[in-house]
Protein backbone atom coordinates (compact mmCIF):
# COMPACT_ATOMS: atom_id res chain seq x y z
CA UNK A 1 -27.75 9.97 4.70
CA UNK A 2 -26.55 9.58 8.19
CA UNK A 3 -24.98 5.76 8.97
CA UNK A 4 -24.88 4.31 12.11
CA UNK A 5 -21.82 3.82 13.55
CA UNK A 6 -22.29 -0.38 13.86
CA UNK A 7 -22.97 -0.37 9.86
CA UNK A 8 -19.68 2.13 9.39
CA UNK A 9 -17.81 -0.40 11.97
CA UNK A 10 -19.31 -3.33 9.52
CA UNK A 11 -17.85 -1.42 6.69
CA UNK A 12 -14.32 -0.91 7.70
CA UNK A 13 -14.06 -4.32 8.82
CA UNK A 14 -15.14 -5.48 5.92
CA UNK A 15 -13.03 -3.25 3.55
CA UNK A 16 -10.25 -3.90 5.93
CA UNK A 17 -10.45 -7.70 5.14
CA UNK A 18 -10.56 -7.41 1.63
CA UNK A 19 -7.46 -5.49 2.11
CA UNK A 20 -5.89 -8.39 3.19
CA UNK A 21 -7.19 -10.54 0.89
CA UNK A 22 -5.84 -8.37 -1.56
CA UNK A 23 -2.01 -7.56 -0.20
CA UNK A 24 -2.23 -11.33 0.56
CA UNK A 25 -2.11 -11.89 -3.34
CA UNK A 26 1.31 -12.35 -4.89
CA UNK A 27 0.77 -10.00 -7.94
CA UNK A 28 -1.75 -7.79 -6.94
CA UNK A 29 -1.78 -4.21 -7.63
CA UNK A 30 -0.97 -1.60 -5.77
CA UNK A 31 -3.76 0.52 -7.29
CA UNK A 32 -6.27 -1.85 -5.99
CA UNK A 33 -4.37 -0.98 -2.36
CA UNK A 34 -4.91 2.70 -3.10
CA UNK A 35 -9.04 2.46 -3.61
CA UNK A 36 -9.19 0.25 -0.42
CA UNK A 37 -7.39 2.69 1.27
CA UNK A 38 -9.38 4.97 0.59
CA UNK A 39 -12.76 3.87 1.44
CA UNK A 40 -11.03 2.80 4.56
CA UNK A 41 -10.26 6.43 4.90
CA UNK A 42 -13.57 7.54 4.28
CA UNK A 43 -15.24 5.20 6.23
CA UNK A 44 -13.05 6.33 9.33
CA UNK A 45 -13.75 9.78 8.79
CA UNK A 46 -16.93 9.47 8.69
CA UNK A 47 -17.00 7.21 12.44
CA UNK A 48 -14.60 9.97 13.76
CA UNK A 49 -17.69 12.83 13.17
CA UNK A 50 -19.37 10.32 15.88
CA UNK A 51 -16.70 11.40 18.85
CA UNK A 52 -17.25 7.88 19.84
CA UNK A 53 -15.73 7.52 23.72
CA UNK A 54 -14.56 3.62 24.34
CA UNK A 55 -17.20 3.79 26.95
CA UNK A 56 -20.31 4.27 24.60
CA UNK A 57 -19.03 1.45 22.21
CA UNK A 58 -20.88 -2.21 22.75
CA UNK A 59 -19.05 -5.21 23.44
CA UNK A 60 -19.62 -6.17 19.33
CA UNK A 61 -18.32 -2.80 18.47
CA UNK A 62 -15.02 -3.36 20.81
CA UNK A 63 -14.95 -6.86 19.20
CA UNK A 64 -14.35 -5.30 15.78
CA UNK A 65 -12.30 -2.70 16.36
CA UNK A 66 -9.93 -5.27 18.11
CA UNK A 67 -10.21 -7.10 15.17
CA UNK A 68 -9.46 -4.62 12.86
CA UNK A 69 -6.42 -3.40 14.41
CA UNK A 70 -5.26 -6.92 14.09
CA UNK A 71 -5.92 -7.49 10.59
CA UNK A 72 -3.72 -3.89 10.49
CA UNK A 73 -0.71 -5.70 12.35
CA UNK A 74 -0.72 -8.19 10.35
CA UNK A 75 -1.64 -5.92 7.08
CA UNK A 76 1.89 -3.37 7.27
CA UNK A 77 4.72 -5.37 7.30
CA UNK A 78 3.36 -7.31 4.24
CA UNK A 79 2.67 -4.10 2.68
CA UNK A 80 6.06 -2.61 3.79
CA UNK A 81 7.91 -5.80 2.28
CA UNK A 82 6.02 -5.07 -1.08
CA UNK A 83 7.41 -1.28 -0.59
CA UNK A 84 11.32 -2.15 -0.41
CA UNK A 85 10.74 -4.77 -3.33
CA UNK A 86 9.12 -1.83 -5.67
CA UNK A 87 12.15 0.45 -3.96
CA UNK A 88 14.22 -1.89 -4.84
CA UNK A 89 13.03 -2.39 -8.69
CA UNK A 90 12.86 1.46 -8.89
CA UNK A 91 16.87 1.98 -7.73
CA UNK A 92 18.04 -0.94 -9.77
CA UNK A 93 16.19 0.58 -12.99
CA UNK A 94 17.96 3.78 -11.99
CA UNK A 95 21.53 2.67 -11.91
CA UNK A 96 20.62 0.75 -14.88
CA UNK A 97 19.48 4.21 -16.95
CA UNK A 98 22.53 5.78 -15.92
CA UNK A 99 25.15 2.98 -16.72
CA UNK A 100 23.12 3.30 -20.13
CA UNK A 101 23.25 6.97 -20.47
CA UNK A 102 26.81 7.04 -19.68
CA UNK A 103 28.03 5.20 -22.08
CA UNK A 104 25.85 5.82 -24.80
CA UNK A 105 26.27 9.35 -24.92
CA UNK A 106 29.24 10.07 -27.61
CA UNK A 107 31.93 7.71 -27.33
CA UNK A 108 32.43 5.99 -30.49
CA UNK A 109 30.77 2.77 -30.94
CA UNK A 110 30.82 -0.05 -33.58
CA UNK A 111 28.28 -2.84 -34.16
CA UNK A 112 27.09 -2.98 -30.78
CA UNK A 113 30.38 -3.06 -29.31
CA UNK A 114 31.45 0.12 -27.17
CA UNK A 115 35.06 1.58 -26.36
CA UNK A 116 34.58 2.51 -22.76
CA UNK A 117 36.36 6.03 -22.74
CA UNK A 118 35.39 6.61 -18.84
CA UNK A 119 38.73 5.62 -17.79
């Protein structure tokens, strides 16, 4: 089933707002980012088999894209804060496991107390 390329423009804008919506949320998911992606993936794939020129696009279909690539501006650097904070989490569980592993490997230890033997 062949879609026009005004209801695949509909689509992505639509999808593309959600997006927002959903980055926009303090705790959302980052899986939910992944399937939005997606379709948004899809749905330009699918408006890319149409070799559109800028020439053969309507005024509505300009309108769209222009807002779409605004939501977009707006949509990465939220998504690339989110990013350093997970980055972030990741390294400091990472020096955490290791300050663990180091001294928990077989230096004598007594009640939950520790003899630090690293020195």
């Amino acid at each position: 089933m062949e879609k026009t390329v005004e209801g695949l423009l509909d689509g992505l804008l639509k999808v593309t707002q959600r997006l927002e919506e959903v980055v926009s949320v303090k705790g959302s998911e980052p899986e939910e980012w992944l399937s939005l992606l997606d379709e948004r993936e899809n749905l330009i794939l699918q408006i890319q088999k149409h070799e559109l020129a800028s020439e053969s696009l309507s005024f509505s279909q300009k309108q769209q894209l222009e807002q779409i690539y605004e939501i977009n501006q707006r949509l990465i650097p939220k998504m690339d804060v989110r990013k350093q904070a997970v980055q972030k989490q990741l390294n400091n569980l990472q020096r955490t496991k290791l300050a663990m592993n180091s001294y928990n490997e077989d230096g004598p230890n007594c009640y939950g107390a520790f003899f630090d033997r690293k020195k």
